[in-house]
Protein backbone atom coordinates (compact mmCIF):
# COMPACT_ATOMS: atom_id res chain seq x y z
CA UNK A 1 -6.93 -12.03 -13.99
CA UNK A 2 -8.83 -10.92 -10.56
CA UNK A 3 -6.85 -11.13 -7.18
CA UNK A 4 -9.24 -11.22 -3.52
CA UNK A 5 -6.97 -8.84 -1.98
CA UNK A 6 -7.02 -7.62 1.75
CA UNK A 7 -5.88 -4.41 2.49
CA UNK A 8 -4.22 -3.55 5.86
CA UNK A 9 -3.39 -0.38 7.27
CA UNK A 10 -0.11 1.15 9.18
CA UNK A 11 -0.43 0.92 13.20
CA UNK A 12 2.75 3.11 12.63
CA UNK A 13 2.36 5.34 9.88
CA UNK A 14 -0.63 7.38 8.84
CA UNK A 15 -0.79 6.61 5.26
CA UNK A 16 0.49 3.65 4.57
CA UNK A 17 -1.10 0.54 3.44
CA UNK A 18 -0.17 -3.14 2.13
CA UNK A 19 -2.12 -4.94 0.07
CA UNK A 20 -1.69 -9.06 -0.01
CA UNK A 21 -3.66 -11.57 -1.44
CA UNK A 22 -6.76 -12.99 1.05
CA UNK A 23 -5.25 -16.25 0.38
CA UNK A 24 -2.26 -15.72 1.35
CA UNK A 25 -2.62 -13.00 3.73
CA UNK A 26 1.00 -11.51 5.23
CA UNK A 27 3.08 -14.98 4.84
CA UNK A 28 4.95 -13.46 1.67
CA UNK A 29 5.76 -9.98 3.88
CA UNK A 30 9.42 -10.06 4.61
CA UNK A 31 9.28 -9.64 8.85
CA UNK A 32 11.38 -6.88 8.19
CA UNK A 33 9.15 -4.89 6.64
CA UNK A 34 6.25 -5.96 8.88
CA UNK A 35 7.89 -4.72 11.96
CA UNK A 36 8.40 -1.10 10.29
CA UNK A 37 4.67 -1.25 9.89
CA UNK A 38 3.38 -2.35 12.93
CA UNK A 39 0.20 -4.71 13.26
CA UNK A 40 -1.69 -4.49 10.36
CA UNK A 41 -5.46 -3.40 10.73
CA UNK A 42 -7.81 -4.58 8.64
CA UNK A 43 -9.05 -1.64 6.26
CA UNK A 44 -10.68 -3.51 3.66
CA UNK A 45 -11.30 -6.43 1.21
CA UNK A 46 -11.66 -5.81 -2.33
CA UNK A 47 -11.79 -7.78 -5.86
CA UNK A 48 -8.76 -6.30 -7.90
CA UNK A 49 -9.19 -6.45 -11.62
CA UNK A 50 -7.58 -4.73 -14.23
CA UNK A 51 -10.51 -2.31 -15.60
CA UNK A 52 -10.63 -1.57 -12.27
CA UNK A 53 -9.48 2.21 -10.55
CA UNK A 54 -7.78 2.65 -7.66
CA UNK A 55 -7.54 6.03 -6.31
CA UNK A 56 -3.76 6.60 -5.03
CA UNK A 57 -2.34 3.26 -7.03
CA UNK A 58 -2.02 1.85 -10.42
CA UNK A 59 -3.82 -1.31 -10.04
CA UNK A 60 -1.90 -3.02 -12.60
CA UNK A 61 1.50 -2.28 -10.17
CA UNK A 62 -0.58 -3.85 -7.30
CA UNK A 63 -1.42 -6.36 -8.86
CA UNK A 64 2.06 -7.43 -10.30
CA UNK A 65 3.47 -6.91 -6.93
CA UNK A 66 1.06 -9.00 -5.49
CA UNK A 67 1.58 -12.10 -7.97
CA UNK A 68 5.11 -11.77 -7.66
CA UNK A 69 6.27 -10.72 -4.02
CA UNK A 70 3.10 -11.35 -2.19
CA UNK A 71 2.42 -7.48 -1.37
CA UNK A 72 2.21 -4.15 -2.25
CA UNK A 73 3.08 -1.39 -0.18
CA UNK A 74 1.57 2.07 -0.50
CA UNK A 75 3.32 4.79 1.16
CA UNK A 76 1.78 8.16 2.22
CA UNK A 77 2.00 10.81 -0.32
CA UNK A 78 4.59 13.44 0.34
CA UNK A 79 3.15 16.79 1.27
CA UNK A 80 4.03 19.64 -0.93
CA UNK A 81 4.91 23.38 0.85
CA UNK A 82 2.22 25.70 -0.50
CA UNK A 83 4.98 28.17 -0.94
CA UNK A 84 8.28 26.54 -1.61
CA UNK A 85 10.20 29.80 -1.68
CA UNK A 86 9.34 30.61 1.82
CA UNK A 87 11.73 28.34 3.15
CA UNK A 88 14.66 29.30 0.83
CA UNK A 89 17.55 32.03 2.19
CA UNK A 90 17.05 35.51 0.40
């Protein structure tokens, strides 16, 4: 299975991206969801295939997603303290 899939990113939120199919573009998106993310800006269009790497998602949850809810959202990865204990009471 291959999916054309555009890839938008977050007017809102640094980080975030939603993948749909070209086809279909952002008619599956719940409005809901496309209001938290603002207008989406075209970041890219790319063949998904599953011997295919993606570097912050596994590609065959995006592609599942896809076929059945018309999207995947990637959120920004959380940022980890470099110390955790620093903000802890002694």
């Amino acid at each position: 299975m291959k999916i054309i899939c555009t890839i938008y990113r977050s007017a809102r939120v640094e980080g975030m991206y939603l993948y749909v199919d070209k086809k279909e573009d952002v008619s599956r998106v719940p409005e809901a969801l496309l209001a938290t993310f603002g207008k989406p800006q075209h970041a890219m269009t790319l063949l998904l295939q599953p011997d295919r790497k993606l570097a912050r998602a596994d590609i065959g949850k995006v592609m599942d997603a896809i076929q059945q809810k018309g999207f995947y959202l990637q959120t920004p990865p959380h940022e980890v303290a470099l110390n955790p204990r620093e903000d802890r009471p002694s």
